[in-house]
Protein backbone atom coordinates (compact mmCIF):
# COMPACT_ATOMS: atom_id res chain seq x y z
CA UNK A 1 0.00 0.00 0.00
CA UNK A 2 1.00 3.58 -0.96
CA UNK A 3 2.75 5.23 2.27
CA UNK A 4 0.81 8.33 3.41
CA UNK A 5 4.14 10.47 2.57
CA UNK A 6 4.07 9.00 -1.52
CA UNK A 7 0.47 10.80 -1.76
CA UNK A 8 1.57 13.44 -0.42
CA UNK A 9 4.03 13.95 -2.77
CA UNK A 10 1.57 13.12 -5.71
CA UNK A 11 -0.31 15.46 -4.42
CA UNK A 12 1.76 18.37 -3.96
CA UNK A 13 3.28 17.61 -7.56
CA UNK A 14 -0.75 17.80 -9.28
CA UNK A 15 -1.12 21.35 -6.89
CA UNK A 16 1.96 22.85 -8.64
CA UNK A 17 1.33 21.67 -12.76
CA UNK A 18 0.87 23.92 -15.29
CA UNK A 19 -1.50 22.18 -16.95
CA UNK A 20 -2.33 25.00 -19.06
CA UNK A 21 1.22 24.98 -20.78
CA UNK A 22 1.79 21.28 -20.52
CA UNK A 23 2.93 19.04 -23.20
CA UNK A 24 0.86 16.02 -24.34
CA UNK A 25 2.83 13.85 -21.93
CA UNK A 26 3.16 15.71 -19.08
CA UNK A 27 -0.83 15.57 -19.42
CA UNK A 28 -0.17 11.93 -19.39
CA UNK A 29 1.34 11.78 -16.14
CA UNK A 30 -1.13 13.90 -14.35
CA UNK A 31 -3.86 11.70 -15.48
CA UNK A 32 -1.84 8.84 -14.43
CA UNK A 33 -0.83 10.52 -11.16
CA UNK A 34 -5.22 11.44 -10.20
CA UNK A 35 -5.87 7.71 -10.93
CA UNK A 36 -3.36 7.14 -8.73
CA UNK A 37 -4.81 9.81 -6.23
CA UNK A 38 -8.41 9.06 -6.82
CA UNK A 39 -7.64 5.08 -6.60
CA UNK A 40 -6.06 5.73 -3.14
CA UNK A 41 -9.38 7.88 -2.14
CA UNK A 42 -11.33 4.77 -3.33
CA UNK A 43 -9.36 2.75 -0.80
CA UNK A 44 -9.60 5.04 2.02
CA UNK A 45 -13.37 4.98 1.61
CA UNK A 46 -13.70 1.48 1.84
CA UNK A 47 -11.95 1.10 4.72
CA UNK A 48 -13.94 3.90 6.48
CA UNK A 49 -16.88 1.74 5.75
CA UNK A 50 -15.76 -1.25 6.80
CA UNK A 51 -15.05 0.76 10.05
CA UNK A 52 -18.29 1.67 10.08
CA UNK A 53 -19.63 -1.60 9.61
CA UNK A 54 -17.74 -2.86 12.81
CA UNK A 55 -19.00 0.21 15.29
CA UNK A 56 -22.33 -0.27 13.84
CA UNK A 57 -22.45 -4.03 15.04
CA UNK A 58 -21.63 -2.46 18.96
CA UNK A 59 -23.94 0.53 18.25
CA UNK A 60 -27.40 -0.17 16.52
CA UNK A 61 -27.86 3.24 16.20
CA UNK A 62 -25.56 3.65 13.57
CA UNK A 63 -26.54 3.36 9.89
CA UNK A 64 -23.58 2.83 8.07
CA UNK A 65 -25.51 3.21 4.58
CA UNK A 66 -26.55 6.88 5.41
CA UNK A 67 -22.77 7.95 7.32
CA UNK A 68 -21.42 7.00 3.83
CA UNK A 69 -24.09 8.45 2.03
CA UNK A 70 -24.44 12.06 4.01
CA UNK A 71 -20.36 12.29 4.17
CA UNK A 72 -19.60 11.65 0.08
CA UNK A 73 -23.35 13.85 -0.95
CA UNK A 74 -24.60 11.00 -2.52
CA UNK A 75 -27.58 9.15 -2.73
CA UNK A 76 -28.26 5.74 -0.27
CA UNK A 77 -27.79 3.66 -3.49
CA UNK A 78 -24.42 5.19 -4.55
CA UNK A 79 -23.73 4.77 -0.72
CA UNK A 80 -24.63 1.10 -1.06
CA UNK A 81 -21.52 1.00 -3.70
CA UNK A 82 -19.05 1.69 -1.26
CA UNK A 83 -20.35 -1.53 0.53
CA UNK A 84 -20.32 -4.00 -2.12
CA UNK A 85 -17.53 -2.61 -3.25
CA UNK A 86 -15.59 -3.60 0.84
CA UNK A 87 -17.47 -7.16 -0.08
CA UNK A 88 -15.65 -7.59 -3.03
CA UNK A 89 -12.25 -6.75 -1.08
CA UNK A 90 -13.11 -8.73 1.75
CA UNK A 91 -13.58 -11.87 -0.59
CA UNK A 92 -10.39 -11.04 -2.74
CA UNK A 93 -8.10 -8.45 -0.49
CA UNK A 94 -5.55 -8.71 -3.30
CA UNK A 95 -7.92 -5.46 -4.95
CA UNK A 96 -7.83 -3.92 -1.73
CA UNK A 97 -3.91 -3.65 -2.02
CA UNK A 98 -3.68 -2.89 -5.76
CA UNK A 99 -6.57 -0.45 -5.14
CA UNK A 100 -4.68 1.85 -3.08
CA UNK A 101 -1.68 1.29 -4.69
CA UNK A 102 -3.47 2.94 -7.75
CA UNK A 103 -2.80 -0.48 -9.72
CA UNK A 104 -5.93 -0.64 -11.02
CA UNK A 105 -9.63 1.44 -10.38
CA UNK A 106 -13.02 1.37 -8.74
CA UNK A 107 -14.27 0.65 -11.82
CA UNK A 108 -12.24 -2.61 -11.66
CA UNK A 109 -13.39 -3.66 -8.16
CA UNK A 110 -16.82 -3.30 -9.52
CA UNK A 111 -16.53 -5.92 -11.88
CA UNK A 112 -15.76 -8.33 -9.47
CA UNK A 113 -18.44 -7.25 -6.74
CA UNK A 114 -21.15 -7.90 -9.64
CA UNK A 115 -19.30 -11.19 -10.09
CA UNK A 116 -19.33 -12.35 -6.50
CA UNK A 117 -23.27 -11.76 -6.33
CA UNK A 118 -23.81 -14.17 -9.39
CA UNK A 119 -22.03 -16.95 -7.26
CA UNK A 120 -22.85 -19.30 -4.76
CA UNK A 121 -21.07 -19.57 -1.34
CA UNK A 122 -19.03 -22.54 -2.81
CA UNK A 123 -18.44 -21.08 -6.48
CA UNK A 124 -17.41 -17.72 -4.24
CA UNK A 125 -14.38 -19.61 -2.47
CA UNK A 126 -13.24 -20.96 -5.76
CA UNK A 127 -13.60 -17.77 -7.48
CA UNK A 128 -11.36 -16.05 -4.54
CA UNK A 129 -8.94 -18.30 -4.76
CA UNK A 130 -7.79 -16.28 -8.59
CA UNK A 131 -7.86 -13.16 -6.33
CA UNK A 132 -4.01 -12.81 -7.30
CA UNK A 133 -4.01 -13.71 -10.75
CA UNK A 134 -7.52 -11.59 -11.31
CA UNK A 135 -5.40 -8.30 -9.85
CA UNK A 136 -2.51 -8.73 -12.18
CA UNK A 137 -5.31 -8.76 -15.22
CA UNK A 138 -7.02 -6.01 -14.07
CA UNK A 139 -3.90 -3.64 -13.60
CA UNK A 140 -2.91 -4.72 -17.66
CA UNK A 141 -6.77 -3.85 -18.49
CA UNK A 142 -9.77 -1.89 -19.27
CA UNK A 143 -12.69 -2.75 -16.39
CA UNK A 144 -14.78 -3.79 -20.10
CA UNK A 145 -11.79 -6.04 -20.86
CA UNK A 146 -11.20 -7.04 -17.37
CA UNK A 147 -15.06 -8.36 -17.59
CA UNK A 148 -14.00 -10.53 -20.03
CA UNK A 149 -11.72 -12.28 -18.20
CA UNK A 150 -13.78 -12.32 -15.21
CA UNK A 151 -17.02 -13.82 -17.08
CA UNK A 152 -14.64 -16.74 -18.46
CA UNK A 153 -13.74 -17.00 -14.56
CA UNK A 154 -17.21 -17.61 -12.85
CA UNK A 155 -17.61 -19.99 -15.71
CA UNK A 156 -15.05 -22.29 -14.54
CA UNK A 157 -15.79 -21.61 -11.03
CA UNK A 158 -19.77 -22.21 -11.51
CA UNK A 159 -21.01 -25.88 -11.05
CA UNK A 160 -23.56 -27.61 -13.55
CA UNK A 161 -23.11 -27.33 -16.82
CA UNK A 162 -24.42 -24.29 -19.59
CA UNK A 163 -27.55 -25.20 -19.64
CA UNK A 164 -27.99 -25.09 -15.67
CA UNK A 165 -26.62 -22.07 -15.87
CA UNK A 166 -28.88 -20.00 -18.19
CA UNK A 167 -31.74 -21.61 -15.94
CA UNK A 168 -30.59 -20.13 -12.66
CA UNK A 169 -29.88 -16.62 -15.32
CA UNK A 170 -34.00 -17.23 -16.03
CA UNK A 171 -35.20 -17.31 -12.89
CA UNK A 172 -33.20 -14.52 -11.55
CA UNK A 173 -34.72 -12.49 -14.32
CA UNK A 174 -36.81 -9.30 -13.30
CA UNK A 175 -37.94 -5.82 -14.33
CA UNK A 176 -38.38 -2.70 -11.85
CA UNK A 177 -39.91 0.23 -12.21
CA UNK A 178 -40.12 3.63 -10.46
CA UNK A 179 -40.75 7.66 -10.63
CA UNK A 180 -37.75 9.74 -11.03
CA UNK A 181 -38.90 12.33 -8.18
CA UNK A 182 -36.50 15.27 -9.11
CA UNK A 183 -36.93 14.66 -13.13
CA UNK A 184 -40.38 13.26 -13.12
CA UNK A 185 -39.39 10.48 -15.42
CA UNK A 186 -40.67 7.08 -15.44
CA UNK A 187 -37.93 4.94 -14.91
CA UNK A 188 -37.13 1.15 -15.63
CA UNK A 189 -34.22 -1.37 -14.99
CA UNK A 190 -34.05 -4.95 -15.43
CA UNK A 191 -31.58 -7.98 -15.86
CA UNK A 192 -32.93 -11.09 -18.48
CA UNK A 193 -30.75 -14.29 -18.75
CA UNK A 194 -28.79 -14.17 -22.30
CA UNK A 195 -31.45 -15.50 -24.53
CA UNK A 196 -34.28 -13.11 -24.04
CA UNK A 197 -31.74 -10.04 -23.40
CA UNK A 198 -30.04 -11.56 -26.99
CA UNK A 199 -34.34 -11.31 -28.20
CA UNK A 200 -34.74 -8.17 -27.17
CA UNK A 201 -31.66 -6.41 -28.11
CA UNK A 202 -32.06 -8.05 -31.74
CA UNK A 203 -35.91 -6.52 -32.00
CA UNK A 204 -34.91 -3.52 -30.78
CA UNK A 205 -31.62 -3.31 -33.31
CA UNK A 206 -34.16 -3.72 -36.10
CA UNK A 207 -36.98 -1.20 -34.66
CA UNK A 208 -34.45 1.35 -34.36
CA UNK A 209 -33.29 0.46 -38.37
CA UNK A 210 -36.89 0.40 -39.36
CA UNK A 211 -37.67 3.44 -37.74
CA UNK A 212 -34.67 5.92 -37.96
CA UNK A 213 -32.51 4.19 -41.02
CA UNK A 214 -33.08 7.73 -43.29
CA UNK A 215 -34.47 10.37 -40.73
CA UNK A 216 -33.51 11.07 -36.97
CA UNK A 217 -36.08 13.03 -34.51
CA UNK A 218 -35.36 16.54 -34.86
CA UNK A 219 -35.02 16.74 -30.90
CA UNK A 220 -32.10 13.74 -30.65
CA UNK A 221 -29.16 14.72 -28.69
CA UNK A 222 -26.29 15.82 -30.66
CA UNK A 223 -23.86 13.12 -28.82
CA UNK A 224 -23.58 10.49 -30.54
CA UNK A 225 -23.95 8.07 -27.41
CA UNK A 226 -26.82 9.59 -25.96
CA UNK A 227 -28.73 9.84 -29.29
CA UNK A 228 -28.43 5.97 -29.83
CA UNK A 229 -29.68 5.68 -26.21
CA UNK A 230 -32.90 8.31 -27.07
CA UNK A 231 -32.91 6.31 -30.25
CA UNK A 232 -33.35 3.02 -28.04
CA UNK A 233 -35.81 4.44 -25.50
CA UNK A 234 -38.00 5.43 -28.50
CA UNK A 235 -37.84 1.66 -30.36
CA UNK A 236 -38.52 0.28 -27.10
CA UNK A 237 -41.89 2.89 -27.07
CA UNK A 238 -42.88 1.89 -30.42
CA UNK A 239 -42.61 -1.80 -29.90
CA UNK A 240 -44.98 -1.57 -27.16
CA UNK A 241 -47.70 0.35 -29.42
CA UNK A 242 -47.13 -2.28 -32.26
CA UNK A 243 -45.04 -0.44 -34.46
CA UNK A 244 -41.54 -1.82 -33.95
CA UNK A 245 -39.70 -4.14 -36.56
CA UNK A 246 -41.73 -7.50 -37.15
CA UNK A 247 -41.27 -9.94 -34.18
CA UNK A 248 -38.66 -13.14 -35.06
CA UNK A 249 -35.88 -14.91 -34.34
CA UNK A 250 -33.05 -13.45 -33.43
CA UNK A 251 -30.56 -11.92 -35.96
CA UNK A 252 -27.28 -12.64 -35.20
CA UNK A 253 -23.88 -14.00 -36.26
CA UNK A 254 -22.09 -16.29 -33.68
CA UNK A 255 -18.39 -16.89 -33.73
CA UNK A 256 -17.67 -20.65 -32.77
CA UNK A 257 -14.62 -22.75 -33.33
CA UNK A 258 -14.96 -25.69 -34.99
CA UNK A 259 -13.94 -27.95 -32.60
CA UNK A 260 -17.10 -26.64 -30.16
CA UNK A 261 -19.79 -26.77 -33.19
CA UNK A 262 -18.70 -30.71 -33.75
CA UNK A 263 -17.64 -31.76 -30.28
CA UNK A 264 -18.84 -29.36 -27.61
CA UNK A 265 -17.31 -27.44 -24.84
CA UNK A 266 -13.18 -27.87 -24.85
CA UNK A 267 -10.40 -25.97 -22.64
CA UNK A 268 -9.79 -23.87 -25.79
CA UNK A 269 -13.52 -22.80 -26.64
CA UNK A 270 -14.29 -19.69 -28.60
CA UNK A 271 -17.92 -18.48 -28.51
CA UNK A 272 -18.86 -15.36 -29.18
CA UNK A 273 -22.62 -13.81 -29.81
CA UNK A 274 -21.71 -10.29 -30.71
CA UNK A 275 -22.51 -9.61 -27.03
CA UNK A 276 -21.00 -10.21 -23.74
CA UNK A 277 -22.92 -12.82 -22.86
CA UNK A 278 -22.56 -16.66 -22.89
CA UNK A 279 -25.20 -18.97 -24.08
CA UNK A 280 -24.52 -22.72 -23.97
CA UNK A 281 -23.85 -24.95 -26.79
CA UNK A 282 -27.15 -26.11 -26.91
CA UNK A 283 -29.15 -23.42 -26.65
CA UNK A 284 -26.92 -22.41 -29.71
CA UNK A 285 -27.81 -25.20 -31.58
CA UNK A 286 -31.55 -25.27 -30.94
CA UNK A 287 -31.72 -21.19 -31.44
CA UNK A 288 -29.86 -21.91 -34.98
CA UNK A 289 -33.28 -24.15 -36.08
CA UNK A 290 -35.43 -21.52 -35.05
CA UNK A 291 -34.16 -18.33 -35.47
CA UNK A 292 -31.72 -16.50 -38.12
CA UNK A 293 -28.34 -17.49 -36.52
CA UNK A 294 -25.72 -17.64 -39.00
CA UNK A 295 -22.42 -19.51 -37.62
CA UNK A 296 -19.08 -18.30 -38.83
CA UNK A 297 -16.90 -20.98 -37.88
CA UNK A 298 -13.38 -20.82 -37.15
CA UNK A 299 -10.56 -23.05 -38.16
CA UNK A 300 -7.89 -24.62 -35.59
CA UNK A 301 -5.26 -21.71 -37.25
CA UNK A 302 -7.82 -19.26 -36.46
CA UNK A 303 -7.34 -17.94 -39.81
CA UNK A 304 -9.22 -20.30 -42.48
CA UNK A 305 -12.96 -19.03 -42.18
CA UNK A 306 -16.00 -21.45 -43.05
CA UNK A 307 -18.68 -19.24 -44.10
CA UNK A 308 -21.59 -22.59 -44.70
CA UNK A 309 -21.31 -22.57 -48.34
CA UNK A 310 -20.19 -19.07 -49.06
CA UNK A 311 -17.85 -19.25 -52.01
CA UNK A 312 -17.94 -15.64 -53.19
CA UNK A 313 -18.39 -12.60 -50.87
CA UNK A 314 -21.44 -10.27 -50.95
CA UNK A 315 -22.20 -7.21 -48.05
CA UNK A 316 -23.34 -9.45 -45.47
CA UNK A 317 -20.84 -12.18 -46.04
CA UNK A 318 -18.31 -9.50 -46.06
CA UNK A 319 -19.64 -8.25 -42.32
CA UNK A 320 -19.87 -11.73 -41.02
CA UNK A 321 -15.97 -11.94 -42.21
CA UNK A 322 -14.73 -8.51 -40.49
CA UNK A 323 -17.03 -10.03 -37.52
CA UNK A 324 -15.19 -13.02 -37.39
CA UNK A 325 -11.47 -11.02 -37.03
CA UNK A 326 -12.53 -7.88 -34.66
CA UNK A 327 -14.96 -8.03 -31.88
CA UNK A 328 -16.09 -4.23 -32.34
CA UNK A 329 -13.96 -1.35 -33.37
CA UNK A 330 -10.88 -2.00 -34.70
CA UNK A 331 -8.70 0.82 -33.35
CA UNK A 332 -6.96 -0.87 -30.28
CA UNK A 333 -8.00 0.08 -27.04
CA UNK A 334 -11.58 1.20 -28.16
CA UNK A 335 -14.30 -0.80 -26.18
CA UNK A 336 -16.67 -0.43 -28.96
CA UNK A 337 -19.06 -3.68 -29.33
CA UNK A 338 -19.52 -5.01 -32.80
CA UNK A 339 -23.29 -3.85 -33.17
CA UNK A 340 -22.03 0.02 -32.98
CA UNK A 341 -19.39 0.00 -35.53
CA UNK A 342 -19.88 1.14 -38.97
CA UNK A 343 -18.05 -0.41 -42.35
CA UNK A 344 -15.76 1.97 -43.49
CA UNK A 345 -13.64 2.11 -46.68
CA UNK A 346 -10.07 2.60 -45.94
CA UNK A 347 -9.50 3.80 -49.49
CA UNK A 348 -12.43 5.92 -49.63
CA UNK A 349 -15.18 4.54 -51.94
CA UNK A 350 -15.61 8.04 -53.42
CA UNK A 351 -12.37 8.09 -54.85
CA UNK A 352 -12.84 4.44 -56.51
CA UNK A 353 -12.09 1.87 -53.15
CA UNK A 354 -13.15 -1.37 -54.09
CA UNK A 355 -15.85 -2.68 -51.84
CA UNK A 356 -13.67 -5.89 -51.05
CA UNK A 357 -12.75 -7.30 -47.78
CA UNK A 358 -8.58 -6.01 -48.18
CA UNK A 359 -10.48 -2.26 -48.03
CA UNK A 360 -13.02 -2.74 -45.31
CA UNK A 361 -12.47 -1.67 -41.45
CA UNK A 362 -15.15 -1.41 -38.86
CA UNK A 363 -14.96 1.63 -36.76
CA UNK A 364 -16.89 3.05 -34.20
CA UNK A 365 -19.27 6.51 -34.81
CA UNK A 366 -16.07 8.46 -33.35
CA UNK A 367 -13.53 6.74 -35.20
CA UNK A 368 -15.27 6.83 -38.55
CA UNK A 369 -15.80 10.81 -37.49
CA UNK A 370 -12.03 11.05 -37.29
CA UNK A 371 -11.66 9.06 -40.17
CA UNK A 372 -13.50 11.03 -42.12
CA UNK A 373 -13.38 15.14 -40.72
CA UNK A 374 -10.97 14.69 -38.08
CA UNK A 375 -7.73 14.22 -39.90
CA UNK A 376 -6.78 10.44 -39.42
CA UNK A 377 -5.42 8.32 -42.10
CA UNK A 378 -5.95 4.49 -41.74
CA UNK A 379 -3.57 2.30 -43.98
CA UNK A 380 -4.30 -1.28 -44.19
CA UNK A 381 -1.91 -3.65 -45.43
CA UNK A 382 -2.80 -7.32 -47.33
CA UNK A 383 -1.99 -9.11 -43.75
CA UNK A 384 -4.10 -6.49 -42.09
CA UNK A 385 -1.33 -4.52 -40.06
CA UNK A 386 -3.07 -1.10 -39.36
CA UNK A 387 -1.57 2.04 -39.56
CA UNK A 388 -3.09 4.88 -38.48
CA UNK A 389 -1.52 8.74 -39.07
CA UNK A 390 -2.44 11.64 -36.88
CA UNK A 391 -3.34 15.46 -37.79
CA UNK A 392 -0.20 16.00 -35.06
CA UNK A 393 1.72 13.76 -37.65
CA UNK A 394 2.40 10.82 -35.21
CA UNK A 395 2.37 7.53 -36.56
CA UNK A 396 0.65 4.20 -34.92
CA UNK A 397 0.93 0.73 -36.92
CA UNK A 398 -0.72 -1.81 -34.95
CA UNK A 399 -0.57 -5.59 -35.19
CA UNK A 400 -3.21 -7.79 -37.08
CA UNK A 401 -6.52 -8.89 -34.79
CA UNK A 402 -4.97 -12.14 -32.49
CA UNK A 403 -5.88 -14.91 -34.14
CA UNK A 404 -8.91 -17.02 -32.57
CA UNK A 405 -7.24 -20.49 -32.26
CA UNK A 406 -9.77 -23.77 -30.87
């Protein structure tokens, strides 16, 4: 843990930067330095609360919840954070050390607090018992990355097999709903197990394409984020008045290695629904009779792609290609999921890019805004080593996608 004096010093150093004159990587290391800061302040809260917790077990008359929740000015829920947040250490105090060591964020711990609620007391112990290993991850990652990991965890930590899994995810499904009292709104929030979330995130793709493919409401937000979230709220709206996109199957492309689709589950397994979810093998299969599920199998190289009987690429075989070698946006280090990302021409198509898999990259809205009016060139080569050139006239070239082996 960080001594007192090291913050101090951190501290003291953020009080006295210009950050008005600074260089690009002196802004770098005061970012890095109020992680640091802020990750320490995370730390010191938790063990306040856990303080709290004890004296509150002597004293009835304390309410832990709402000390935290007066002291930070936040609301009994964000209070409740804090909590979960000392549960999580408790079970794994390897975060509690890399915490305030500003190793890794809040953001991080929360990951595994939502993990340690999905398990049972048994799955619990072996899940803590990765504490160490699940720290070093987290300090090398993004808290969406980090989830990653952690899902692929609880998997090999929870007992039964898939399809016992998804039924425990069903009956822990429910919707809320409540009054915004300050706002006014009518507010919602719910968790579904990963076949009717994977329903209703497909119906509400295509209401939103049926609805707002050539116009937007004139009263959308601006950013792009919030208008596909206004955009969401309103397919959801029209759904429930019978105007969304026709009900059906769901529409979706699933990256599977081989080796599962013939065999089943093996220690090298590669699913992947264009979501972060997991659905079992078997609910795959049956889902595939029923619904439009179109498998894009992948080869024990990870590079040979099996499109059924594709032999000659068209738009949607082209997609299911590009889905098969980048999860979402392919500039590293964006989070992007795949069902965000738009096709973009490297060579532009204006200017005579072929329409072939060599020229197509899928980007994010901000990326493909930068690509486009913000001054970045993207280069892709024939092994698909990107190279991307900034208006400040730095140069990135960044590896081909990894490979998904079986």
């Amino acid at each position: 843990m960080n001594h007192p004096a090291s913050i101090i010093e951190v501290v003291g150093d953020l009080a006295s930067a210009d950050i008005g004159g600074a260089s690009a990587e002196c802004c770098t290391r005061v970012l890095q330095d109020f992680s640091r800061v802020i990750a320490w302040a995370e730390a010191g809260k938790i063990r306040a609360a856990q303080r709290l917790a004890v004296l509150a077990a002597a004293s009835p008359s304390i309410s832990p919840e709402h000390v935290v929740a007066s002291a930070t000015r936040v609301s009994i829920g964000q209070g409740m954070q804090t909590f979960k947040r000392s549960a999580a250490i408790d079970a794994m105090p390897a975060f509690g050390d890399a915490l305030a060591d500003g190793a890794l964020s809040a953001a991080h711990v929360d990951v595994i607090a939502g993990a340690i609620g999905k398990l049972d007391d048994v799955e619990q112990q072996l899940f803590a018992q990765r504490s160490e290993f699940l720290a070093g991850v987290a300090g090398r990652t993004t808290p969406p990355e980090f989830a990653r990991t952690v899902r692929n965890e609880m998997l090999r930590c929870q007992r039964g097999d898939g399809v016992d899994r998804l039924a425990r995810q069903q009956r822990a499904t429910y919707l809320k709903t409540w009054v915004d009292n300050a706002s006014g709104m009518w507010c919602l929030h719910g968790e579904f197990d990963p076949e009717s979330g994977a329903t209703l995130h497909s119906r509400l793709i295509r209401t939103i394409e049926k609805l707002f493919h050539a116009t937007t409401p004139e009263n959308a937000p601006t950013d792009p984020l919030d208008k596909q979230h206004h955009l969401r709220a309103l397919a959801l709206v029209a759904m429930t008045n019978g105007n969304g996109a026709q009900a059906g199957g769901i529409d979706m492309s699933i990256l599977i290695d081989a080796t599962t689709l013939t065999s089943g589950h093996h220690s090298g397994t590669v699913i992947d629904c264009g979501l972060p979810i997991e659905l079992p093998i078997e609910t795959i299969r049956r889902m595939a009779c029923t619904a439009e599920v179109t498998p894009i199998i992948v080869g024990a190289d990870g590079v040979r792609l099996h499109l059924g009987d594709t032999t000659r690429l068209a738009n949607r075989a082209q997609r299911r290609a590009l889905r098969a070698m980048y999860r979402g946006c392919a500039v590293p280090g964006c989070c992007v999921a795949w069902d965000y990302v738009v096709i973009h021409h490297v060579a532009y198509f204006r200017n005579r890019g072929p329409t072939d898999i060599g020229n197509l990259l899928p980007l994010c809205t901000k990326h493909h805004h930068l690509a486009h009016e913000g001054g970045w060139k993207f280069a892709l080569s024939a092994d698909r080593v990107l190279t991307i050139d900034r208006p400040d006239g730095s140069t990135n070239c960044h590896r081909p996608p990894k490979a998904l082996a079986a």
